[in-house]
PDB file of N, CA and C in Angstrom:
ATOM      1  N   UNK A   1      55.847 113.643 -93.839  1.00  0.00           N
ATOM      2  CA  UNK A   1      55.251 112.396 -93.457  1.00  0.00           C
ATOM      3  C   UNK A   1      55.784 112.012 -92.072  1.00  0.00           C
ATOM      4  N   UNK A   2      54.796 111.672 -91.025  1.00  0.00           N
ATOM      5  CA  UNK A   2      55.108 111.596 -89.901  1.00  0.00           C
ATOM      6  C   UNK A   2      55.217 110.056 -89.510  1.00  0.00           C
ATOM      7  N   UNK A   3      55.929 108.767 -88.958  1.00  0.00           N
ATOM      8  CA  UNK A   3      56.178 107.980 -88.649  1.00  0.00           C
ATOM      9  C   UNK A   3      55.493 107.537 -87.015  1.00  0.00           C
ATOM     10  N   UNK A   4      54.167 106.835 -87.068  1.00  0.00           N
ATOM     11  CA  UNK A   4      53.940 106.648 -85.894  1.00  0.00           C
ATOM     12  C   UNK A   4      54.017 105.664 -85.140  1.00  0.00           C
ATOM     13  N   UNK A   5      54.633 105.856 -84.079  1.00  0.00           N
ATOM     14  CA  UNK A   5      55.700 104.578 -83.200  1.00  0.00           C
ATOM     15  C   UNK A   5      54.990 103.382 -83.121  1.00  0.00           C
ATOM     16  N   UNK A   6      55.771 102.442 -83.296  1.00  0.00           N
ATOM     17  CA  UNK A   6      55.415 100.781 -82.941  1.00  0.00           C
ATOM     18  C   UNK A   6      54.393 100.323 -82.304  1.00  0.00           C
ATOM     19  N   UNK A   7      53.486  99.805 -81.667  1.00  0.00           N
ATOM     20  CA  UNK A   7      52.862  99.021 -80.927  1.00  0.00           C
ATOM     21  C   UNK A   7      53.689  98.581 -79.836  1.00  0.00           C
ATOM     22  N   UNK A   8      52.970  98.349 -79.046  1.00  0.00           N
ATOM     23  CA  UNK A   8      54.187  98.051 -77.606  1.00  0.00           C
ATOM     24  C   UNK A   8      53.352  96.134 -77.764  1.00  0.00           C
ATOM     25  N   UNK A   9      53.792  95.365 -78.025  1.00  0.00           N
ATOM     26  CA  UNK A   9      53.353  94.125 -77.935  1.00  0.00           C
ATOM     27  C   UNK A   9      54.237  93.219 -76.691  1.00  0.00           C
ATOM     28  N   UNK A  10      53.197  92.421 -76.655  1.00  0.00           N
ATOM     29  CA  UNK A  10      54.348  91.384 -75.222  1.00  0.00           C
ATOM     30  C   UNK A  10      55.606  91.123 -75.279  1.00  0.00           C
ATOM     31  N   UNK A  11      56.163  90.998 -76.644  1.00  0.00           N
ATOM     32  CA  UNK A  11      57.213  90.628 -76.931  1.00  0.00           C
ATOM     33  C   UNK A  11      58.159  91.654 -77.193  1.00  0.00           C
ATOM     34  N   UNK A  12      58.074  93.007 -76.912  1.00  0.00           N
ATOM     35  CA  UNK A  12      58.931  94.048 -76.864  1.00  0.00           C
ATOM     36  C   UNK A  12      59.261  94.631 -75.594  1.00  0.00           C
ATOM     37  N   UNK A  13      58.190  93.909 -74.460  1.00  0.00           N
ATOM     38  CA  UNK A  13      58.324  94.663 -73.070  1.00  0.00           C
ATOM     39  C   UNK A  13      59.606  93.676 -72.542  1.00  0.00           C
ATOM     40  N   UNK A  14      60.607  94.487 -72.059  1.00  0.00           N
ATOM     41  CA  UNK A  14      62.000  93.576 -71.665  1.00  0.00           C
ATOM     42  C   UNK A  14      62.044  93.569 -69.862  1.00  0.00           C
ATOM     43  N   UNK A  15      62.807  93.048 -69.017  1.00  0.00           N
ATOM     44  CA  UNK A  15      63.080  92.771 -67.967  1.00  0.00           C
ATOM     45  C   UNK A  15      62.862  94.101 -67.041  1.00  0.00           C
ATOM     46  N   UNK A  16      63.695  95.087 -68.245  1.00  0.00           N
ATOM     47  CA  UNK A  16      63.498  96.358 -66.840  1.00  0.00           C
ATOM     48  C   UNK A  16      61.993  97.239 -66.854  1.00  0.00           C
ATOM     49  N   UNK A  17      61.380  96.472 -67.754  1.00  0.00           N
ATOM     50  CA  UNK A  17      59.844  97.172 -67.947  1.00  0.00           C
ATOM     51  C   UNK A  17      59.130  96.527 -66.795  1.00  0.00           C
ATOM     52  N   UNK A  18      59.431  95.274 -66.926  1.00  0.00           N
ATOM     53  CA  UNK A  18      58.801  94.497 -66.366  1.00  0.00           C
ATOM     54  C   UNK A  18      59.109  94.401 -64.474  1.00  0.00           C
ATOM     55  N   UNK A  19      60.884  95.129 -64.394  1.00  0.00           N
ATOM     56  CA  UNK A  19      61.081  95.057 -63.025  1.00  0.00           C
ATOM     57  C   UNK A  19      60.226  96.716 -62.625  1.00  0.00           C
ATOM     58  N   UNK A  20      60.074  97.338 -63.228  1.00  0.00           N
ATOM     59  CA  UNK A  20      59.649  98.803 -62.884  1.00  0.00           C
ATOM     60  C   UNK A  20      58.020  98.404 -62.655  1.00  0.00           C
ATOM     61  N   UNK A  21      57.068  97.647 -63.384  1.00  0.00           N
ATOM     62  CA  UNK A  21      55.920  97.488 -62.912  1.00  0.00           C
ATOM     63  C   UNK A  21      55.896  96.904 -61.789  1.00  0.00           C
ATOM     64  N   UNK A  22      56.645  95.830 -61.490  1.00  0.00           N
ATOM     65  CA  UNK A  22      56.652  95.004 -59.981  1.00  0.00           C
ATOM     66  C   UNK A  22      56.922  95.478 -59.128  1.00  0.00           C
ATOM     67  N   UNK A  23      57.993  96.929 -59.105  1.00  0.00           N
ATOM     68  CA  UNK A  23      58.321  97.886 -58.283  1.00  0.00           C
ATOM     69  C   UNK A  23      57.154  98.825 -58.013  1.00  0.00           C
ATOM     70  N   UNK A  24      56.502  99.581 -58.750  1.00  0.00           N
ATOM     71  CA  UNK A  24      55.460 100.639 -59.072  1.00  0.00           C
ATOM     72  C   UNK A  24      54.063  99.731 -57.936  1.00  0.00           C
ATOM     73  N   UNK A  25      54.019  98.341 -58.042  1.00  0.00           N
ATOM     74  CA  UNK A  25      53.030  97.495 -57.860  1.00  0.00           C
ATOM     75  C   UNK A  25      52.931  97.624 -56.333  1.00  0.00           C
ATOM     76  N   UNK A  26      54.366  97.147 -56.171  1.00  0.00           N
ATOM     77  CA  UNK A  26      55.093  96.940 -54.592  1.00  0.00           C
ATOM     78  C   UNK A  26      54.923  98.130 -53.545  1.00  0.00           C
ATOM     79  N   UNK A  27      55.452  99.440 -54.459  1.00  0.00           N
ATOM     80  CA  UNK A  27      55.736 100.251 -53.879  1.00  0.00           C
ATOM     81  C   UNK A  27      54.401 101.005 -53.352  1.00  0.00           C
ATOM     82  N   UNK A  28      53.141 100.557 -54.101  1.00  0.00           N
ATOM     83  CA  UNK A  28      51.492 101.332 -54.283  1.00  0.00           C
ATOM     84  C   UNK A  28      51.021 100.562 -53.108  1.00  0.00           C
ATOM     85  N   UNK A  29      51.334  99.159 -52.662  1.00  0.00           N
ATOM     86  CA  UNK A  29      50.640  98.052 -52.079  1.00  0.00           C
ATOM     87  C   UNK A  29      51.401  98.486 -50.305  1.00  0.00           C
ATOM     88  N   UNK A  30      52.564  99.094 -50.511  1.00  0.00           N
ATOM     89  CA  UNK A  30      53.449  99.193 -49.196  1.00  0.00           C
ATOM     90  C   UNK A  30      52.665  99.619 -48.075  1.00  0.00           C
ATOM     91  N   UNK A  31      52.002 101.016 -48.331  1.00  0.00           N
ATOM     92  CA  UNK A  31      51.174 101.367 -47.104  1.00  0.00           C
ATOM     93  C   UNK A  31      49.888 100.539 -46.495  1.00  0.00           C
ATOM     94  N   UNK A  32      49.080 100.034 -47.353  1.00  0.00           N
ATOM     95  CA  UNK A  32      48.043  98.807 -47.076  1.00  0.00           C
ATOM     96  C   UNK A  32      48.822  97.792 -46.392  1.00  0.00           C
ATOM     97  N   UNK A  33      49.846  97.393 -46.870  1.00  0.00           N
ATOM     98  CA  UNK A  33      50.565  96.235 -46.121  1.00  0.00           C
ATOM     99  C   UNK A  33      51.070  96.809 -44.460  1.00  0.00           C
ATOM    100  N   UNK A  34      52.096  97.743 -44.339  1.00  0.00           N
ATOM    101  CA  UNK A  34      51.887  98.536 -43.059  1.00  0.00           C
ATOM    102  C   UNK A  34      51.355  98.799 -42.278  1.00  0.00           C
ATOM    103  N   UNK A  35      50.319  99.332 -42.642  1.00  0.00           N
ATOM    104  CA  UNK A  35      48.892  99.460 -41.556  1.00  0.00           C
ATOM    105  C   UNK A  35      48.073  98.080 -41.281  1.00  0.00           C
ATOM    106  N   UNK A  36      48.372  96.990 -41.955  1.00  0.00           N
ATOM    107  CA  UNK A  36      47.901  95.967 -41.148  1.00  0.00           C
ATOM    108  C   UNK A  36      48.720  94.995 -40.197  1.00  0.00           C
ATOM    109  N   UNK A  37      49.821  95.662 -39.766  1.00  0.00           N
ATOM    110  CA  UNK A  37      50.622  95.595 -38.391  1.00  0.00           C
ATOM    111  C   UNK A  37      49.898  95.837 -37.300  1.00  0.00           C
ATOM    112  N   UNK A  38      49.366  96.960 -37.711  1.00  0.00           N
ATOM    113  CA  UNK A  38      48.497  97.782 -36.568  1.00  0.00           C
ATOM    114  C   UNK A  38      47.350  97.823 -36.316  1.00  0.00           C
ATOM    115  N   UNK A  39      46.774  96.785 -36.383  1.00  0.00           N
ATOM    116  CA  UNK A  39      44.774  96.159 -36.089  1.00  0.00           C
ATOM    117  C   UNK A  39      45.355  95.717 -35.175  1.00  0.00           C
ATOM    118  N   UNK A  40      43.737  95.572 -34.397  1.00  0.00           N
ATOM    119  CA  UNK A  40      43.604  94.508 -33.127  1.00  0.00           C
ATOM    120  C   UNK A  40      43.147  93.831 -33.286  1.00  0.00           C
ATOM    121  N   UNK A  41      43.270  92.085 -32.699  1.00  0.00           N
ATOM    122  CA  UNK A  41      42.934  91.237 -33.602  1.00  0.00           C
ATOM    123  C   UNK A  41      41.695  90.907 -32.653  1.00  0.00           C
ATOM    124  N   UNK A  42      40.417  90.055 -33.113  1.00  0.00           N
ATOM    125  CA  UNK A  42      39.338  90.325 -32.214  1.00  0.00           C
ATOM    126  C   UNK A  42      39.127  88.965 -31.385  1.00  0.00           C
ATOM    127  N   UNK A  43      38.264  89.277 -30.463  1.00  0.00           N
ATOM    128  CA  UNK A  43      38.272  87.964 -29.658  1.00  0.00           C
ATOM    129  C   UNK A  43      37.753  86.395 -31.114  1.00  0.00           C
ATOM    130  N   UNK A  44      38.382  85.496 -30.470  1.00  0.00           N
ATOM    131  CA  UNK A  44      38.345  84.479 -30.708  1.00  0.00           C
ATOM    132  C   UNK A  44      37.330  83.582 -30.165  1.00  0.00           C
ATOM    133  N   UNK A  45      36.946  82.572 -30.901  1.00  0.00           N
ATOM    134  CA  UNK A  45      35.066  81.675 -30.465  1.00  0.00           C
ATOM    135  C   UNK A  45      35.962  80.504 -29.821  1.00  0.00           C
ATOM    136  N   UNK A  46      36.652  80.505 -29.425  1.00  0.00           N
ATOM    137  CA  UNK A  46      37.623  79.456 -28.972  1.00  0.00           C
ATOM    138  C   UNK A  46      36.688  79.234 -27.655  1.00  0.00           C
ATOM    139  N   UNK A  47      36.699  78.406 -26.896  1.00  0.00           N
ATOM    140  CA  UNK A  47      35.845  77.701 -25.837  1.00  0.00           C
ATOM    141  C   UNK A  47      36.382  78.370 -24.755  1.00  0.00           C
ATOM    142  N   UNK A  48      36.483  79.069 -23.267  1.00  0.00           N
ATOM    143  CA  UNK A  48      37.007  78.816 -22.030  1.00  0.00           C
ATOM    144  C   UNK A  48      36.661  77.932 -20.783  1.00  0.00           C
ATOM    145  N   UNK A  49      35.867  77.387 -21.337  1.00  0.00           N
ATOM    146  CA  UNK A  49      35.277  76.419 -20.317  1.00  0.00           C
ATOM    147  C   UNK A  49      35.058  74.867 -21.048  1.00  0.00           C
ATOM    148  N   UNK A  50      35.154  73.828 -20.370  1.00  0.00           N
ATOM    149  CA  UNK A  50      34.628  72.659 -20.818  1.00  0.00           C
ATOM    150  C   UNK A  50      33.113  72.510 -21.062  1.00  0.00           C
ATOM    151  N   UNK A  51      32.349  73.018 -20.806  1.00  0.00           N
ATOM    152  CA  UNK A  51      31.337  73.030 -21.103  1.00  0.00           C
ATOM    153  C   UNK A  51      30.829  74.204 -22.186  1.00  0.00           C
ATOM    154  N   UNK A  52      31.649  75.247 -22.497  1.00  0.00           N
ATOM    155  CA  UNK A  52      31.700  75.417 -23.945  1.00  0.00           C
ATOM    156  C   UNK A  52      32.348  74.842 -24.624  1.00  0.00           C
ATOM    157  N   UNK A  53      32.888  73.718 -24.630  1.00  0.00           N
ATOM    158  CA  UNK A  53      34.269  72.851 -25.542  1.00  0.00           C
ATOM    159  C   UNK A  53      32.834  71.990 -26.145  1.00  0.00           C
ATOM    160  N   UNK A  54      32.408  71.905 -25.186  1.00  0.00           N
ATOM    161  CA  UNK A  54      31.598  70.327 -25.728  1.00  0.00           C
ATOM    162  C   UNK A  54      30.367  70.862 -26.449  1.00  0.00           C
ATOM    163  N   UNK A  55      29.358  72.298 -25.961  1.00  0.00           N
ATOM    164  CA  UNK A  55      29.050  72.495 -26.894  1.00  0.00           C
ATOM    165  C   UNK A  55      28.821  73.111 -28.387  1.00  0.00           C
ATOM    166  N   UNK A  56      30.444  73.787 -28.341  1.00  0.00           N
ATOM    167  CA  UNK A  56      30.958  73.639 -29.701  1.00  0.00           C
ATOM    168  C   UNK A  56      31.190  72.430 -30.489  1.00  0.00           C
ATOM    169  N   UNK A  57      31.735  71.179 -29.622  1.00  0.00           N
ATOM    170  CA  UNK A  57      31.956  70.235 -30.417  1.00  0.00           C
ATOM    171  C   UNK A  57      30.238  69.612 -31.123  1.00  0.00           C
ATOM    172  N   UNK A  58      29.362  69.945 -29.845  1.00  0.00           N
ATOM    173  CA  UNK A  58      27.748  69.471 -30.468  1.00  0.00           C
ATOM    174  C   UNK A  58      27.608  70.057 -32.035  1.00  0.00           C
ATOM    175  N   UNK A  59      27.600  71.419 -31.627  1.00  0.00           N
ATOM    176  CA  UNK A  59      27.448  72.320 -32.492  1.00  0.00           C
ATOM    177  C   UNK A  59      27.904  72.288 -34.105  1.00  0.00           C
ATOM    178  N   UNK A  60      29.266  71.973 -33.628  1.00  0.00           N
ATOM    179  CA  UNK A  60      29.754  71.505 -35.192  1.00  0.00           C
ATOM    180  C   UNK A  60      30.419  69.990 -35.985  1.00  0.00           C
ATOM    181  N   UNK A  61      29.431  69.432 -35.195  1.00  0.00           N
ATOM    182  CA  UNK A  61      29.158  68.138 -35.230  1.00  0.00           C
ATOM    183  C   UNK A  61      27.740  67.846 -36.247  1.00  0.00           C
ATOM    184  N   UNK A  62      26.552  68.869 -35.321  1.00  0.00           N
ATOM    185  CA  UNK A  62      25.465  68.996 -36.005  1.00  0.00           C
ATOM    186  C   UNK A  62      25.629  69.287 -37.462  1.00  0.00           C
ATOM    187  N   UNK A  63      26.417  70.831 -37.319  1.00  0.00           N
ATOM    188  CA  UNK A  63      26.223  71.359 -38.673  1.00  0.00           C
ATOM    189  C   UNK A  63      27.118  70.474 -39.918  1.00  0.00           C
ATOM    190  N   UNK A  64      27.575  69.476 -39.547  1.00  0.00           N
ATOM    191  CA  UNK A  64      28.535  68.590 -39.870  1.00  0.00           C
ATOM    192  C   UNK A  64      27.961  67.713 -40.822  1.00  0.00           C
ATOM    193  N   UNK A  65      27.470  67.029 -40.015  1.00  0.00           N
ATOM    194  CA  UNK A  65      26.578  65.918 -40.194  1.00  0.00           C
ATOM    195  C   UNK A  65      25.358  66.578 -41.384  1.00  0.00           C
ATOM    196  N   UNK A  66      24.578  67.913 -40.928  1.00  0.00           N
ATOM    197  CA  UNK A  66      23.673  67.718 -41.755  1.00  0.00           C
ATOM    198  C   UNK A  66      23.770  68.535 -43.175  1.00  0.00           C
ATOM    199  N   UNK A  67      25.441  68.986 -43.247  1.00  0.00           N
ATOM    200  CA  UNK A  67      25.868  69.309 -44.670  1.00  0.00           C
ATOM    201  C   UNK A  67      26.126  68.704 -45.042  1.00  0.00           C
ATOM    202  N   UNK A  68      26.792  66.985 -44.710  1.00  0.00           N
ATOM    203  CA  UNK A  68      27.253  65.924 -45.216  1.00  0.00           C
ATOM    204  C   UNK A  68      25.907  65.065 -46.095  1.00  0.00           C
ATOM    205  N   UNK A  69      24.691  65.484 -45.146  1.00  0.00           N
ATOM    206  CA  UNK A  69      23.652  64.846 -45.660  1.00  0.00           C
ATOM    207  C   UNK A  69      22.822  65.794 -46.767  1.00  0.00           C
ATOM    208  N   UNK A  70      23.286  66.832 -46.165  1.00  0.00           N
ATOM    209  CA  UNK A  70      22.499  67.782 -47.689  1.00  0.00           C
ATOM    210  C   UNK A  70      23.612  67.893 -49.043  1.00  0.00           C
ATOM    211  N   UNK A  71      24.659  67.354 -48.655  1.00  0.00           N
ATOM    212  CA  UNK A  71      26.000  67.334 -49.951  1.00  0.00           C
ATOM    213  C   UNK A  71      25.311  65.506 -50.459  1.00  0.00           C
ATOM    214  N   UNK A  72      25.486  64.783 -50.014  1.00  0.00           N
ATOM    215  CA  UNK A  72      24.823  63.282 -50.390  1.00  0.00           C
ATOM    216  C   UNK A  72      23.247  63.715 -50.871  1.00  0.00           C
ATOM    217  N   UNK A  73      22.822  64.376 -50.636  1.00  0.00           N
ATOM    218  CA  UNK A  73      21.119  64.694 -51.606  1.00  0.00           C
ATOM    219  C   UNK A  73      21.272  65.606 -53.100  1.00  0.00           C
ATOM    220  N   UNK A  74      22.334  66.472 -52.866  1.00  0.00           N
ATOM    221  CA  UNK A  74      22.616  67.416 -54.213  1.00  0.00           C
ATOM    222  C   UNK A  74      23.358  66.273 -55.042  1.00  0.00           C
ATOM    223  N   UNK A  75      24.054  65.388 -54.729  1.00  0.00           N
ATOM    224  CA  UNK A  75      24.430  64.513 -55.054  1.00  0.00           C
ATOM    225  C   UNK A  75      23.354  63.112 -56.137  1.00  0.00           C
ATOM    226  N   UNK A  76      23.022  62.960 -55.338  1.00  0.00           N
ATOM    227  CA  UNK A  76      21.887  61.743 -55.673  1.00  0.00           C
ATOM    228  C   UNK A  76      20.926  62.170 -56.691  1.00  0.00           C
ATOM    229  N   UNK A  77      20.526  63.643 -56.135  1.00  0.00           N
ATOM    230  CA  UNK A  77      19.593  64.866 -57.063  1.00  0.00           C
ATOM    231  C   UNK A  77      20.337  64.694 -58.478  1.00  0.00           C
ATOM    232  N   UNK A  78      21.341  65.080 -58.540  1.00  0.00           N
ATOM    233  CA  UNK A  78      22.177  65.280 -59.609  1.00  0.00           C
ATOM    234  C   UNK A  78      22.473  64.599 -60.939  1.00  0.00           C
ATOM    235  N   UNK A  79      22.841  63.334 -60.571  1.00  0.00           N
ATOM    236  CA  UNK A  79      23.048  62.355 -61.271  1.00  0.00           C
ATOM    237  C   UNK A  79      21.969  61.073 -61.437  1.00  0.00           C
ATOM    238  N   UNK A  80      22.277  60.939 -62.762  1.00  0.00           N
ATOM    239  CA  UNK A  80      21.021  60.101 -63.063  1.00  0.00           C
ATOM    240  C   UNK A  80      21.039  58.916 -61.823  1.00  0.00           C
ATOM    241  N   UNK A  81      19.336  58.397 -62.116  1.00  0.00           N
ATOM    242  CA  UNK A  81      19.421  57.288 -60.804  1.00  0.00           C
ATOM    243  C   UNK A  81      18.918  57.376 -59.514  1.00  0.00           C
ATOM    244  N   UNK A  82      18.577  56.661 -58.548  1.00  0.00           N
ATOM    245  CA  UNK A  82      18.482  56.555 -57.175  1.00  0.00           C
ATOM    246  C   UNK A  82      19.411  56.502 -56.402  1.00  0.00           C
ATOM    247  N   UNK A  83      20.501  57.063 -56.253  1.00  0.00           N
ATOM    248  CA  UNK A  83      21.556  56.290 -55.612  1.00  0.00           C
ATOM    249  C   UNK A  83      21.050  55.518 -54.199  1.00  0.00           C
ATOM    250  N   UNK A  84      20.389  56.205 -53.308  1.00  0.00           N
ATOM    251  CA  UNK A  84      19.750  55.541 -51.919  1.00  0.00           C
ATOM    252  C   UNK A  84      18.834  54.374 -52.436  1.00  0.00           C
ATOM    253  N   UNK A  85      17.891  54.223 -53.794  1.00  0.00           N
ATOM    254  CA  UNK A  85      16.891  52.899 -53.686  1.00  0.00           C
ATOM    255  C   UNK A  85      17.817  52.244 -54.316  1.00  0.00           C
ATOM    256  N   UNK A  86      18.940  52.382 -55.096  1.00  0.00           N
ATOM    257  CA  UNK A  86      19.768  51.493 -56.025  1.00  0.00           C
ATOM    258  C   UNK A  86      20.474  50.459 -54.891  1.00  0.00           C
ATOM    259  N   UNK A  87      21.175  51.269 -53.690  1.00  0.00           N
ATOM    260  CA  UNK A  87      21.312  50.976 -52.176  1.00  0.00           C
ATOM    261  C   UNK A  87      20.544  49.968 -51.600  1.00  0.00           C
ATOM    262  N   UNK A  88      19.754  50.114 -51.048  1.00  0.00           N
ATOM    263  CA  UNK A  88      18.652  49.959 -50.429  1.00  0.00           C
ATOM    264  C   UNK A  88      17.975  48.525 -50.863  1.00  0.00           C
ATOM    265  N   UNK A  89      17.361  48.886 -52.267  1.00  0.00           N
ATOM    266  CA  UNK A  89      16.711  48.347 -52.801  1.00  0.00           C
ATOM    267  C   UNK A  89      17.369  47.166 -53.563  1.00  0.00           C
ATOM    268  N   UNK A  90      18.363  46.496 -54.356  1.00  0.00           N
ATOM    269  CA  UNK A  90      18.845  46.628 -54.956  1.00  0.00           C
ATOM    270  C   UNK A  90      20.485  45.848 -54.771  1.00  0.00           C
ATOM    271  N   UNK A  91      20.728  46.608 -53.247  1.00  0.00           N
ATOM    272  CA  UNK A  91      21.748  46.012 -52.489  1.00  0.00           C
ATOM    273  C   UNK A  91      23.136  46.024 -53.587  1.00  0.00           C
ATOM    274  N   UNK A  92      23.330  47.247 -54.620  1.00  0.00           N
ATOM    275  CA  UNK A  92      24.373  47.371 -54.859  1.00  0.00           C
ATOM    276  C   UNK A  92      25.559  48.115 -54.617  1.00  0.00           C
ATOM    277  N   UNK A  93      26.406  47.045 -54.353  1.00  0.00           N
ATOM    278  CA  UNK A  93      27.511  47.304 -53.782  1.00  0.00           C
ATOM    279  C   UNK A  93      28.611  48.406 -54.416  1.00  0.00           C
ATOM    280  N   UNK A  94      28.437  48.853 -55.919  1.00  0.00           N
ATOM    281  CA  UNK A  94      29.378  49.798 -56.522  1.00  0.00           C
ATOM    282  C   UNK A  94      28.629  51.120 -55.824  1.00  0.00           C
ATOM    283  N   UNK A  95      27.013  50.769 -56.216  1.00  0.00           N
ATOM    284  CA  UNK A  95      26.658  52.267 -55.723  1.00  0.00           C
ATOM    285  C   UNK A  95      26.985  52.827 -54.294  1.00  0.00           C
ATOM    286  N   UNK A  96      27.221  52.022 -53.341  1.00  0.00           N
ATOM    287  CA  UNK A  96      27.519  52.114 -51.730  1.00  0.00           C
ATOM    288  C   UNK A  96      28.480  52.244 -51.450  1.00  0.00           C
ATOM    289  N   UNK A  97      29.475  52.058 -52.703  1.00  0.00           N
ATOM    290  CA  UNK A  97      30.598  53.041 -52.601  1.00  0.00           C
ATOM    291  C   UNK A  97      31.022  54.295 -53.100  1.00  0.00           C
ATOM    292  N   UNK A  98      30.475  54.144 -54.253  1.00  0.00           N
ATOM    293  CA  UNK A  98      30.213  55.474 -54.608  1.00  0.00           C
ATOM    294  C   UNK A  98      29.517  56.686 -53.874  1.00  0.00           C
ATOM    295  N   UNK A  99      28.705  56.167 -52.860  1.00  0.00           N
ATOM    296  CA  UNK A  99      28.112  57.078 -52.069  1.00  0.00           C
ATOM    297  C   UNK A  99      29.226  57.239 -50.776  1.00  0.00           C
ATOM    298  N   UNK A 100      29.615  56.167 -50.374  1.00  0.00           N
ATOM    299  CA  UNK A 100      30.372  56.494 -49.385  1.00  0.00           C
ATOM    300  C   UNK A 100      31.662  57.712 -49.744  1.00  0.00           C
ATOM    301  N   UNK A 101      32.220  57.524 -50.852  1.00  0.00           N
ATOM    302  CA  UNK A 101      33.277  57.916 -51.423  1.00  0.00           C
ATOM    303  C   UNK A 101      32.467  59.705 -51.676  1.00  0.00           C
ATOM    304  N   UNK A 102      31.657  59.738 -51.737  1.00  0.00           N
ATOM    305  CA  UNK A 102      30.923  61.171 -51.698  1.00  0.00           C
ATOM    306  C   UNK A 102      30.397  62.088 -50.508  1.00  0.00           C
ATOM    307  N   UNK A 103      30.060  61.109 -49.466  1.00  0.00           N
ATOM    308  CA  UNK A 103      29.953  61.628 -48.539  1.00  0.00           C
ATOM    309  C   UNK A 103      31.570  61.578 -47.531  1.00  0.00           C
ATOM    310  N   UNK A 104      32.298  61.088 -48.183  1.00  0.00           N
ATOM    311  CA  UNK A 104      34.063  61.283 -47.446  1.00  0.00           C
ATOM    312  C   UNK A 104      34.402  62.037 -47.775  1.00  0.00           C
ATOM    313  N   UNK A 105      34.271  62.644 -49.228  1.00  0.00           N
ATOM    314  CA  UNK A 105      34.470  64.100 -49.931  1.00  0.00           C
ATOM    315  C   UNK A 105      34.204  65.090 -49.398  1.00  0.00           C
ATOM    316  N   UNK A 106      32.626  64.759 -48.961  1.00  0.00           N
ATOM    317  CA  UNK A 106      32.010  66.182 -48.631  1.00  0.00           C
ATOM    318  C   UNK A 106      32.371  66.314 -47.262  1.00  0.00           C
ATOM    319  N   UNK A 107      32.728  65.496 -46.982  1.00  0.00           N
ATOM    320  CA  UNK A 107      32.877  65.588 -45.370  1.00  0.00           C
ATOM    321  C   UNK A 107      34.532  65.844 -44.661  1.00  0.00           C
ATOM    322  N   UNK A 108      35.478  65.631 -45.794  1.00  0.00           N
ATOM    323  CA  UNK A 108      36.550  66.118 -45.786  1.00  0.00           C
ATOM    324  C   UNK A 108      36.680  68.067 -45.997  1.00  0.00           C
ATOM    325  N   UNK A 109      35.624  68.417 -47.003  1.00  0.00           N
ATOM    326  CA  UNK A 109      35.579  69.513 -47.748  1.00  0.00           C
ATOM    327  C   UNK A 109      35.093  70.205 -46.201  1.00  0.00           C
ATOM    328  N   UNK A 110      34.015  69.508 -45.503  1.00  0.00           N
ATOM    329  CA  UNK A 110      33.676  70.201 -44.639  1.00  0.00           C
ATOM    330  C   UNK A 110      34.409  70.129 -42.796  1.00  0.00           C
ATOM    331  N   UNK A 111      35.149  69.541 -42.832  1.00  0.00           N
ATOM    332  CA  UNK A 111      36.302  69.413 -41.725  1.00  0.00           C
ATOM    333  C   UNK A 111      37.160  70.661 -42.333  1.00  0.00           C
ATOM    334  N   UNK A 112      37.892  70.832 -43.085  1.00  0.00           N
ATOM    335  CA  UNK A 112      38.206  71.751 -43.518  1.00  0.00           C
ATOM    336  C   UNK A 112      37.912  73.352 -43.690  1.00  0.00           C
ATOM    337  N   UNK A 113      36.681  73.898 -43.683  1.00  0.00           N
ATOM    338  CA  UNK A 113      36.177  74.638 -44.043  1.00  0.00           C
ATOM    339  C   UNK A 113      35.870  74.473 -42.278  1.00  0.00           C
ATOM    340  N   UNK A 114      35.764  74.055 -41.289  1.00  0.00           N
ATOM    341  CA  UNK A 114      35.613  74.473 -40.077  1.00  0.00           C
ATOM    342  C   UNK A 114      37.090  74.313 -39.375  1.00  0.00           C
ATOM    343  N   UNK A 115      37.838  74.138 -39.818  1.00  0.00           N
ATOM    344  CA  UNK A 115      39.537  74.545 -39.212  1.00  0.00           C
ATOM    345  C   UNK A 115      39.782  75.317 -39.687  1.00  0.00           C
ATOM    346  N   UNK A 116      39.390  75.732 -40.718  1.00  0.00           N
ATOM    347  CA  UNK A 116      40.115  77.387 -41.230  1.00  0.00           C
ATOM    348  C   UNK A 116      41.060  77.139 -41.946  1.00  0.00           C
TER     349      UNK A 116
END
């Protein structure tokens, strides 16, 4: 009668199992990590002139503005209601913050996402 070994469960793998995978991990990842010493890094959209400064700043100003306004429509779309005639119409003041407070969101999300 032959005895066949244990199950290896989470609770049997000990420290040096666990330092030998992090090693094995490390040691597989070393050359990928190395060779990216050695790229060239590529030109940059950075402005050299004032008159590319400004119309980058147009530029992502535009695209700014009209994700802020297409994030405030997926918005409004979304949730029950008018939020703009509730506004508008209506002249309520929770909803006009609630919208504001959505388009500061989206517009934080998207300052962000253009600094990198």
């Amino acid at each position: 009668m032959t005895v066949s070994p244990a199950p290896v469960t989470l609770a049997r793998i000990n420290m040096k199992t666990i330092r030998a995978i992090i090693l094995f991990i490390s040691l597989a990842a070393a050359p990928a990590l190395l060779a990216a010493d050695n790229t060239v890094v590529p030109a940059t959209w950075r402005a050299q002139t004032l008159l590319q400064a400004i119309g980058n700043v147009l530029l992502f100003a535009a695209i700014g503005i009209a994700a802020a306004i297409v994030g405030f429509k997926l918005f409004d779309r979304f949730t029950p209601g008018h939020l703009a005639r509730e506004i508008v119409e209506h002249r309520n003041v929770a909803a006009a913050i609630v919208a504001g407070a959505v388009i500061l969101g989206v517009s934080i999300i998207i300052a962000a996402a253009m600094l990198g």
